[in-house]
Protein backbone atom coordinates (compact mmCIF):
# COMPACT_ATOMS: atom_id res chain seq x y z
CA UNK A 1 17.18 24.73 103.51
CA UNK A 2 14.93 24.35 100.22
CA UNK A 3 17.67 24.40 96.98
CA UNK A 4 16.25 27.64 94.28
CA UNK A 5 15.52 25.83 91.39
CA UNK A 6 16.93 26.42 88.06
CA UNK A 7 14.97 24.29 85.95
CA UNK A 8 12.22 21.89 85.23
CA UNK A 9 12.98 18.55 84.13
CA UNK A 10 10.13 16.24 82.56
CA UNK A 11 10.51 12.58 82.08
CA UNK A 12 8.57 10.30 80.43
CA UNK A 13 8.95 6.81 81.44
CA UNK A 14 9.25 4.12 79.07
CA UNK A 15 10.31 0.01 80.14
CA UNK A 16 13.35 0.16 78.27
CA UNK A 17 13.66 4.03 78.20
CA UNK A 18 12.88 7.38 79.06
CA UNK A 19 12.95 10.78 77.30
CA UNK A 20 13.44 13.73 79.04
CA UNK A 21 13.35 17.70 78.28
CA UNK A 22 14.25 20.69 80.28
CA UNK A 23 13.06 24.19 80.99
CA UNK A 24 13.45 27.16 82.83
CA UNK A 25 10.80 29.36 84.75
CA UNK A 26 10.30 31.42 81.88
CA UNK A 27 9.11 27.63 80.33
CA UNK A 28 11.86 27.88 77.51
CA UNK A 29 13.57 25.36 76.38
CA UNK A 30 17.38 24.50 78.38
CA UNK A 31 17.68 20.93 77.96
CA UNK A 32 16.87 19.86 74.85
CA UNK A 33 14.74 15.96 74.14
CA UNK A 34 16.95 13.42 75.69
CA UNK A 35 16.41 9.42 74.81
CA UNK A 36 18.32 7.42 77.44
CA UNK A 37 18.22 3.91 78.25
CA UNK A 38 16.78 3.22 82.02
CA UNK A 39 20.01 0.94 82.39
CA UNK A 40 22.31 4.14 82.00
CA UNK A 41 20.13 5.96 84.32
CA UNK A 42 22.51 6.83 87.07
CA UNK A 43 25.15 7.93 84.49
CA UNK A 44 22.62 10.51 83.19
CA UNK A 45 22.19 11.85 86.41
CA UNK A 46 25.73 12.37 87.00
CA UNK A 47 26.18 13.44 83.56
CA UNK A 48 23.43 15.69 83.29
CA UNK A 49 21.23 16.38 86.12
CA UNK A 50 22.14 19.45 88.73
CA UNK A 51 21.51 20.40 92.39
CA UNK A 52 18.97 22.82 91.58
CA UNK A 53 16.89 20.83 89.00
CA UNK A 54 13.14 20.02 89.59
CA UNK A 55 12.15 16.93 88.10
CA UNK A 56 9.13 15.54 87.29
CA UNK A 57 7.97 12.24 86.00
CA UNK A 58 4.19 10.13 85.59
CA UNK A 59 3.27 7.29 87.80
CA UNK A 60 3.95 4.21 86.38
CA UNK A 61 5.37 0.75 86.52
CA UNK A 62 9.10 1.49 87.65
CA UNK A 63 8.34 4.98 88.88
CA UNK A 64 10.06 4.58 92.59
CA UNK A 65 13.01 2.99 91.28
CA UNK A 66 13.31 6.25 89.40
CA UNK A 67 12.14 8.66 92.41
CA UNK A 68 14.70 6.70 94.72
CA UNK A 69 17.29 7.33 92.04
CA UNK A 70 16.91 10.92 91.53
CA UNK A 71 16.17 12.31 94.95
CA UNK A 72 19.30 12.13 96.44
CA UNK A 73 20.91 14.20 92.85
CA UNK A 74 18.17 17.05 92.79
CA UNK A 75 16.09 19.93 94.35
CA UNK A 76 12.86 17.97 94.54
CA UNK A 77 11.05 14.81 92.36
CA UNK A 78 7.54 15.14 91.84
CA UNK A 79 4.97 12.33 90.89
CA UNK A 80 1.88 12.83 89.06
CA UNK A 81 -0.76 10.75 88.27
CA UNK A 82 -1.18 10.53 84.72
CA UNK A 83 -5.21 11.44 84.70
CA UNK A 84 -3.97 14.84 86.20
CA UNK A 85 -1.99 15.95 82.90
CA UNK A 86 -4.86 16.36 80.96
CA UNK A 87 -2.64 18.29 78.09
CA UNK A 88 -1.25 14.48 77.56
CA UNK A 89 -3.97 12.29 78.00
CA UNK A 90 -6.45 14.27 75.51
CA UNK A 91 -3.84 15.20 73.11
CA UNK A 92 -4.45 14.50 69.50
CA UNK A 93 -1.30 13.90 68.72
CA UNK A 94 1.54 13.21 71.26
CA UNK A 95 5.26 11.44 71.27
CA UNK A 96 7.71 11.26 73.80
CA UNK A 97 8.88 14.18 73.44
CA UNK A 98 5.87 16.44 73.54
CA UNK A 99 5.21 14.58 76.82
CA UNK A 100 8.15 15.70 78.83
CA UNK A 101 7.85 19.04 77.69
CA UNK A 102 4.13 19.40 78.85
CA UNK A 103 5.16 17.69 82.32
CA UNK A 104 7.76 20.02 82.35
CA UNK A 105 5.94 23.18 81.74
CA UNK A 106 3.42 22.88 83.55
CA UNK A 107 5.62 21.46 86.69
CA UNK A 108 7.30 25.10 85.92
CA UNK A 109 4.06 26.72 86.23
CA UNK A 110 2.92 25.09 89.28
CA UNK A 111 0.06 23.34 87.96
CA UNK A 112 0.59 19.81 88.19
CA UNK A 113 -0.95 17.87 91.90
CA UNK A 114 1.66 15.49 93.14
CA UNK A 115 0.95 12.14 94.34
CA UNK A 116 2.18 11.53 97.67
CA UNK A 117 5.81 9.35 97.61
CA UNK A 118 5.53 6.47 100.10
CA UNK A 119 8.61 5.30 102.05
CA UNK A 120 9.75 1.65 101.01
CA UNK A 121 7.85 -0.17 104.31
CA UNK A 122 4.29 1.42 102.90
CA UNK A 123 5.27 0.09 99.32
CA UNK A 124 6.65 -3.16 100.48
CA UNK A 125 3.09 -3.32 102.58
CA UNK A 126 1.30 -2.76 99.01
CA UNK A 127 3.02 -5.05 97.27
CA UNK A 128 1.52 -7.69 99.71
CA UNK A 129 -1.39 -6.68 99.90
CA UNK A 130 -1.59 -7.04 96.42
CA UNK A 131 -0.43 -10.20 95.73
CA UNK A 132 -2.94 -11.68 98.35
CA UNK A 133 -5.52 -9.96 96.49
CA UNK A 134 -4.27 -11.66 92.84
CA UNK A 135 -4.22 -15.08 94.86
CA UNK A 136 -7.67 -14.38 96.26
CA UNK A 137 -8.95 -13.47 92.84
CA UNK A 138 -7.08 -16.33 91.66
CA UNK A 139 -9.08 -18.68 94.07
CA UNK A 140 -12.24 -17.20 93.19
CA UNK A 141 -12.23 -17.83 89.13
CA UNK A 142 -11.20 -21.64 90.08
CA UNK A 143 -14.04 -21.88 91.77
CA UNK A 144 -16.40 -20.18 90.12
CA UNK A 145 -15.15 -22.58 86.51
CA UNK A 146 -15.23 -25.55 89.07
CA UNK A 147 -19.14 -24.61 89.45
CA UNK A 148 -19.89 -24.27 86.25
CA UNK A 149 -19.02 -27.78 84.82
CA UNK A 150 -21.66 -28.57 87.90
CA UNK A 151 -24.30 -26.43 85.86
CA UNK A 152 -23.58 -27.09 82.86
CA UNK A 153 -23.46 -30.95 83.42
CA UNK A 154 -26.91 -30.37 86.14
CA UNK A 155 -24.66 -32.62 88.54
CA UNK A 156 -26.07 -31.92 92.20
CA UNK A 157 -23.04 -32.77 94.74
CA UNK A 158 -23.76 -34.55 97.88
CA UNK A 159 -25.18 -32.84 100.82
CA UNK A 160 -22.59 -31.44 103.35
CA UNK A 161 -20.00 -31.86 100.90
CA UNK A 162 -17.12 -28.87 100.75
CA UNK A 163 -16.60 -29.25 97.29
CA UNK A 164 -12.80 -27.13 97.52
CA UNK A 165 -12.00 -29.40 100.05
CA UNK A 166 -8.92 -31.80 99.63
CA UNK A 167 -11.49 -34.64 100.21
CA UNK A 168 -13.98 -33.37 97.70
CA UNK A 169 -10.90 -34.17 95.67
CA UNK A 170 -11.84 -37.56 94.52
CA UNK A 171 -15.39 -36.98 94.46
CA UNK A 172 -14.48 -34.17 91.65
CA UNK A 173 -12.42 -36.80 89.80
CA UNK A 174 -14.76 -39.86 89.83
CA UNK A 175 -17.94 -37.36 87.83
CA UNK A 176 -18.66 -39.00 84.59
CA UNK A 177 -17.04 -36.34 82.25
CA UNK A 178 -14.85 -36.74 79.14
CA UNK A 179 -11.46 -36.99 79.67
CA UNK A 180 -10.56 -33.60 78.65
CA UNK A 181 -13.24 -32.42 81.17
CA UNK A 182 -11.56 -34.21 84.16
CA UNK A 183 -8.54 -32.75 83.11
CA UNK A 184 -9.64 -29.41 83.15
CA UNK A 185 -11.38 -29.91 86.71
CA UNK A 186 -8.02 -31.16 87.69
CA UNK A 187 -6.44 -28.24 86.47
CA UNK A 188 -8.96 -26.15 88.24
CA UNK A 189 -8.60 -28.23 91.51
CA UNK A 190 -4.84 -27.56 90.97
CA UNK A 191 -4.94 -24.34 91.15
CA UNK A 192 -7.28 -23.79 93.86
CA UNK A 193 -4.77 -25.29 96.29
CA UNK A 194 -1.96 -23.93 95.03
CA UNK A 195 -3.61 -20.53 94.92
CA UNK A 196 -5.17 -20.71 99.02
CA UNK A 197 -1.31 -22.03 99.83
CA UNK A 198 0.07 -18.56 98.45
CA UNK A 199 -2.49 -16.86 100.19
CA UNK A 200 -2.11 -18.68 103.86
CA UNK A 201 1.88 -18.14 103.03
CA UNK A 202 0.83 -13.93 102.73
CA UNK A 203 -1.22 -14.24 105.83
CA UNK A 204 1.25 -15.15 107.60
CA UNK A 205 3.22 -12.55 106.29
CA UNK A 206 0.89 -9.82 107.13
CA UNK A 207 0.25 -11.23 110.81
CA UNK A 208 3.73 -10.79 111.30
CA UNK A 209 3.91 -7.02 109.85
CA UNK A 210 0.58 -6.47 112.37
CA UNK A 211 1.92 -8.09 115.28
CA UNK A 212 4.70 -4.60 114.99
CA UNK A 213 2.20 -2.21 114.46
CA UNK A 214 -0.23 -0.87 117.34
CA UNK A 215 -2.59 0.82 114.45
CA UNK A 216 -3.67 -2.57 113.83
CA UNK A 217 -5.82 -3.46 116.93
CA UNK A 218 -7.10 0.46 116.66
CA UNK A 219 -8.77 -0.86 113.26
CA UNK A 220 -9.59 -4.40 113.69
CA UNK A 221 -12.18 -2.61 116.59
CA UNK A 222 -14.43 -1.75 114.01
CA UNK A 223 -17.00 -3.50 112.72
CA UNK A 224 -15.98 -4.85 109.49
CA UNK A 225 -12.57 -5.22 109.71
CA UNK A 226 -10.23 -7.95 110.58
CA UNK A 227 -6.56 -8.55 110.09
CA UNK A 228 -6.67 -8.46 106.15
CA UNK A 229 -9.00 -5.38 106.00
CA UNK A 230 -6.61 -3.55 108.59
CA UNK A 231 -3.72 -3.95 106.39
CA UNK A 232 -5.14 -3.30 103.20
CA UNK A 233 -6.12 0.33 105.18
CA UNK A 234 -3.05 0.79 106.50
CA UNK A 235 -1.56 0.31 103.19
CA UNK A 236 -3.33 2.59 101.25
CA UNK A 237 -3.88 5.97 103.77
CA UNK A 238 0.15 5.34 105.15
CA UNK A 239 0.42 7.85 107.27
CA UNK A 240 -2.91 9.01 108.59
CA UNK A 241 -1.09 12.24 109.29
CA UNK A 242 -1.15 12.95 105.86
CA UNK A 243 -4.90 13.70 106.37
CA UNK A 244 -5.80 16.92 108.39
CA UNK A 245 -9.67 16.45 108.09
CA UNK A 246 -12.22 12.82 107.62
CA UNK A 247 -13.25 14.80 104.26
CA UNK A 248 -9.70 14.36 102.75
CA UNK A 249 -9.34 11.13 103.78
CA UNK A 250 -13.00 10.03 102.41
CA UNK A 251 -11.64 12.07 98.77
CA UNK A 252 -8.47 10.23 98.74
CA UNK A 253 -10.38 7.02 98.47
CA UNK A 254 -12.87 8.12 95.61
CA UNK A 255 -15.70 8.00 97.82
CA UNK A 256 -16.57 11.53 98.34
CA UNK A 257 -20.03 12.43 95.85
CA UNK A 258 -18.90 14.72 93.12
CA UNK A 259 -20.10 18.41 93.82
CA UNK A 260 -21.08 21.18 91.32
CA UNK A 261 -21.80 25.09 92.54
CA UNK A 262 -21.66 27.69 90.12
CA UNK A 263 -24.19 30.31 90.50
CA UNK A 264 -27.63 29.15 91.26
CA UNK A 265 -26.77 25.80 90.45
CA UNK A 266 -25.77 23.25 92.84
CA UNK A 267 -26.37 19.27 92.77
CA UNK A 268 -24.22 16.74 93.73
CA UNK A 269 -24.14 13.33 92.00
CA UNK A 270 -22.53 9.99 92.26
CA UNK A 271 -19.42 9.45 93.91
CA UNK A 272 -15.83 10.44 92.66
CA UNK A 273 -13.67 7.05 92.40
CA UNK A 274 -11.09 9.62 91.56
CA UNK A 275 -8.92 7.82 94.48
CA UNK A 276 -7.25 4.63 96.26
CA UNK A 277 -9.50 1.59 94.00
CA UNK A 278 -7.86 -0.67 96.89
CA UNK A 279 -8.93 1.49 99.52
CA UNK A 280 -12.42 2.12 98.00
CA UNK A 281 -13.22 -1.58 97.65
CA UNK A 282 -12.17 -2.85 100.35
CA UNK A 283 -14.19 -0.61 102.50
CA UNK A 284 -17.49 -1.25 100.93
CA UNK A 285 -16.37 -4.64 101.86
CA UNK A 286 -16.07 -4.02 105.69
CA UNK A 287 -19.75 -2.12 105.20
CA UNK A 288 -21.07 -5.30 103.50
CA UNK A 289 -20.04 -7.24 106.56
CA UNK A 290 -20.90 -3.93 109.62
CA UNK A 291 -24.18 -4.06 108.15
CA UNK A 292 -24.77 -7.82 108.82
CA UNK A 293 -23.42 -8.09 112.13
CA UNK A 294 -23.63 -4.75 113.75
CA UNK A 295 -26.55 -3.36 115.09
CA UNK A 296 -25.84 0.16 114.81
CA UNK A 297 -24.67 -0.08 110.87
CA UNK A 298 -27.87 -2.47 110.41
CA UNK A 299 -30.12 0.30 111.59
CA UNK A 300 -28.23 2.92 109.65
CA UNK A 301 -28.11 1.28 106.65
CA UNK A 302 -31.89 0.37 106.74
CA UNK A 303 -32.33 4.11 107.33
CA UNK A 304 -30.29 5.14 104.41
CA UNK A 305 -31.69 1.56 102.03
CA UNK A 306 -35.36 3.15 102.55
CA UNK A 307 -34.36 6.80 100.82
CA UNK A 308 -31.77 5.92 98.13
CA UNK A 309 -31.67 2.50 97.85
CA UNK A 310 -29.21 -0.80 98.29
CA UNK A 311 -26.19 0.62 96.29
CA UNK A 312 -25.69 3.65 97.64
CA UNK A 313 -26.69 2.92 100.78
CA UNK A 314 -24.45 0.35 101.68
CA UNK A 315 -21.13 3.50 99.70
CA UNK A 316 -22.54 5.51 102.33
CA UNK A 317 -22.04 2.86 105.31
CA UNK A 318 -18.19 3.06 104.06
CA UNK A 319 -17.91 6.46 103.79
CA UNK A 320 -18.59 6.43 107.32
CA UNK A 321 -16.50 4.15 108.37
CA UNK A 322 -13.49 5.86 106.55
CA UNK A 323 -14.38 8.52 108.64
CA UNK A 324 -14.74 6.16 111.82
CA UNK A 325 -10.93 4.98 111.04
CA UNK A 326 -9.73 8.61 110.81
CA UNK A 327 -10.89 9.24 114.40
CA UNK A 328 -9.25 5.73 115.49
CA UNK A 329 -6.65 6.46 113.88
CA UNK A 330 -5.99 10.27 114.68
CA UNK A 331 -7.00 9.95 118.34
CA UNK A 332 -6.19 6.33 118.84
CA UNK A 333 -9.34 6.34 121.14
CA UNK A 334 -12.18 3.49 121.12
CA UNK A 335 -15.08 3.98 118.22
CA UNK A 336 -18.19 5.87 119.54
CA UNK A 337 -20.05 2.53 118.65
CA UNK A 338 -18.08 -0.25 120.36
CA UNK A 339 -19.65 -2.66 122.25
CA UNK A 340 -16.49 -4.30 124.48
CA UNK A 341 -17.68 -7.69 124.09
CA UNK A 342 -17.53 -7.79 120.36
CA UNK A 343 -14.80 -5.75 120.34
CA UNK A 344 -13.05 -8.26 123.01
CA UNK A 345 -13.63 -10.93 120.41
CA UNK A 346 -12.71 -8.96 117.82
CA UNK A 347 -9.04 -8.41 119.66
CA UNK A 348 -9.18 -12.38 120.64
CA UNK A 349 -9.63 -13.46 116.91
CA UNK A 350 -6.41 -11.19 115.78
CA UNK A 351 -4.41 -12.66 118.71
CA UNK A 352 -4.65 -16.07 116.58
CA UNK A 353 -5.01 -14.60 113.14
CA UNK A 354 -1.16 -12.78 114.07
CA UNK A 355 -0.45 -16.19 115.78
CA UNK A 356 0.33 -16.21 119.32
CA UNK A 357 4.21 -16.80 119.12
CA UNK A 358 4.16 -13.01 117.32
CA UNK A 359 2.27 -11.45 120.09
CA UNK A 360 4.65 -8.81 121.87
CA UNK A 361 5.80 -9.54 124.82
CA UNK A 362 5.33 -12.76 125.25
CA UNK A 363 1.35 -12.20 125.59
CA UNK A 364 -0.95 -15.21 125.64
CA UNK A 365 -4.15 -14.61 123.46
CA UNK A 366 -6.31 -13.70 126.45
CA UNK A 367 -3.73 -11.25 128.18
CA UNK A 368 -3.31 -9.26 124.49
CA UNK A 369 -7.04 -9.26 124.40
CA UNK A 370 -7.12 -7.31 128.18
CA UNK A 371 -3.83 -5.32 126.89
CA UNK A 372 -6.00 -3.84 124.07
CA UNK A 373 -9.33 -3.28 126.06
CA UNK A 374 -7.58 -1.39 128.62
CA UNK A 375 -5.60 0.48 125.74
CA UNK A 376 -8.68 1.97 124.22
CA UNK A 377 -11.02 2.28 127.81
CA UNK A 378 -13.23 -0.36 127.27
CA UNK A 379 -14.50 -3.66 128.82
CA UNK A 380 -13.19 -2.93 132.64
CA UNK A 381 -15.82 -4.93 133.73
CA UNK A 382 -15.97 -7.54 131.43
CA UNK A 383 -14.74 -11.00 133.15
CA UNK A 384 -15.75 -13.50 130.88
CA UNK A 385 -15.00 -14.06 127.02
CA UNK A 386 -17.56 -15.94 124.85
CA UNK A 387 -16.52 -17.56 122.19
CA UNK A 388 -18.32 -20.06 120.29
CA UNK A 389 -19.38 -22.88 122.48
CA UNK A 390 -16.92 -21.71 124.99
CA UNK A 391 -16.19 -19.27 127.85
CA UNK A 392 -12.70 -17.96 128.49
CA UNK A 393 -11.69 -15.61 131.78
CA UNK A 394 -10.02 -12.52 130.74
CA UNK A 395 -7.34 -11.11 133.21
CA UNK A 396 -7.99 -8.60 135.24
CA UNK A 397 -8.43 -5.22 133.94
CA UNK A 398 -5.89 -2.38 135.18
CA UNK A 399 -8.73 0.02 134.69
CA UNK A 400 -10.85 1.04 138.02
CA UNK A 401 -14.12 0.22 137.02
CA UNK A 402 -16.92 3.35 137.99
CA UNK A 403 -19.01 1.08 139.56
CA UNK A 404 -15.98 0.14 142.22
CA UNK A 405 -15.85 3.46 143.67
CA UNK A 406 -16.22 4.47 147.43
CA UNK A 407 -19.88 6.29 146.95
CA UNK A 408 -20.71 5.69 150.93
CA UNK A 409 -21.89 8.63 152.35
């Protein structure tokens, strides 16, 4: 049974602190500006806080720690995301306390969105996701500082060389640079291992979180996506209950073009990136990669490339799959455009990327790989798994293959 609410409680979130202010549905004024420390927290909330209060409070750093405080004292916490409060962000002149009694206002009003509260597995899930991210990133500008001194010095390595490999390590060392240049290569080199250890420690990580989750192999289907990109989905969308229709889910991740009717006037323009950035980017990423290997997205995207050009052409290959992984997702059925073979490698490749010992079950690489086929309907017939220079023979499928049927007059 929902509590009747009393009054309206704003925070504003500080590192050290937080101020808070009070009102009542008539928006007056019950609790007047508060300044507590976040360490006395929980004594405030004894102290002050009621059954029947409403709180609200901005996303920010320590935000959860807050909402997991709170809930269990009050009618209902609600998070908004600070680009919603317009009144605050455009303010001319704003303090701490003008802050919680705008958040609290309007929260008495009924005018502020809430952000959606994840449960500690989706935020632990983020978290890791994120750091693999910062270590990829991490990676990246090592490299990309590592190729530099090669430009700026014209120094041509040798053929066939991987220059981030740990044997390119001495070639890096012997170039004839100053000393303070071979230290900084070293420095670079440094953190380029240290920085693909974190990240093979994370992947391991992940593989074991997907090994527990069957949305995984619905995901890693698609074209695009492997174990990281599944994650980094499942991450952001949680729940894909949470979205009734493909449209909300394409709006949650910023990707849905911004739309402008009134009257006679109607035009829609670039899209919204009012969403998930994580979500966003890492689905123009599984595009980038549909487009190169799939035939279907190939096609599509040189359809779409030949009317409005690269950029937008290869946004609008990940707006569709967003929509693609809300109908895997929602139905947990095979994608309109799967081709079992590919998708049999597909399955084979997460087997290993998860690592074989996490399979459930007990399931060797090739039986997980039939397990998942017959799961979504496809590949009955399929025998035979190629893979690189090799062939591997799949188990039998407990699907009756069409073709097998008694048709004898």
């Amino acid at each position: 049974m929902q509590r009747q609410v009393e009054r309206y409680i704003g925070l504003d979130i500080h590192k050290a602190y937080f101020v808070a202010v009070g009102v009542n549905g008539a928006k007056e004024v019950v609790l007047h500006s508060q300044r507590v420390a976040n360490s006395e927290l929980e004594r405030w909330i004894v102290k002050v806080l009621r059954p029947s209060d409403a709180v609200v409070l901005e996303m920010t750093t320590n935000t959860w720690f807050f909402v997991d405080a709170l809930q269990p004292h009050v009618a209902s916490v609600t998070v908004v995301h600070p680009p919603h409060v317009a009144f605050i962000t455009k303010a001319q002149v704003m303090n701490d306390k003008k802050a919680s009694l705008i958040l609290a206002k309007l929260h008495a009003a009924g005018l502020l969105p809430e952000v959606w509260a994840p449960p500690q597995a989706v935020r632990d899930l983020r978290a890791l996701v994120a750091q693999r991210r910062k270590m990829s990133t991490l990676s990246a500008q090592a490299k990309c500082r590592l190729q530099a001194v090669l430009h700026r010095l014209r120094i041509m390595p040798p053929a066939g060389l991987d220059l981030y490999s740990s044997e390119a390590q001495a070639w890096w060392q012997g170039l004839p640079v100053s000393a303070l240049e071979r230290f900084r290569i070293g420095s670079d080199l440094d953190t380029l291992v240290f920085a693909n250890q974190q990240i093979k420690r994370l992947e391991t990580a992940l593989g074991a979180l997907a090994a527990a989750d069957d949305r995984v192999p619905l995901l890693v289907q698609l074209a695009g996506f492997g174990l990281t990109t599944a994650m980094t989905v499942l991450a952001a969308i949680g729940e894909i209950q949470r979205f009734p229709s493909p449209d909300q889910l394409v709006g949650y991740s910023g990707l849905g073009a911004r739309v402008h009717e009134s009257g006679e006037l109607h035009w829609r323009g670039r899209i919204t990136k009012a969403g998930r950035r994580d979500l966003r980017w890492v689905m123009v990423q599984a595009a980038h990669n549909a487009i190169k290997h799939h035939p279907h997205w190939k096609r599509e995207y040189e359809r779409l490339e030949a009317r409005i050009g690269r950029p937008k052409a290869r946004v609008a290959i990940a707006r569709k799959l967003l929509v693609a992984v809300w109908h895997v997702l929602t139905k947990e059925c095979a994608d309109r455009f799967a081709e079992p073979t590919n998708v049999a490698r597909s399955f084979f490749g997460l087997a290993y990327d998860i690592g074989v010992r996490n399979l459930p079950g007990d399931l060797t690489a090739l039986a997980f790989t039939r397990q998942q086929l017959d799961r979504l309907g496809l590949g009955a017939e399929l025998t035979h798994l190629p893979w690189g220079s090799k062939t591997f023979k799949l188990p039998p499928s407990s699907l009756r293959p069409q073709h097998s049927e008694n048709t004898s007059a």
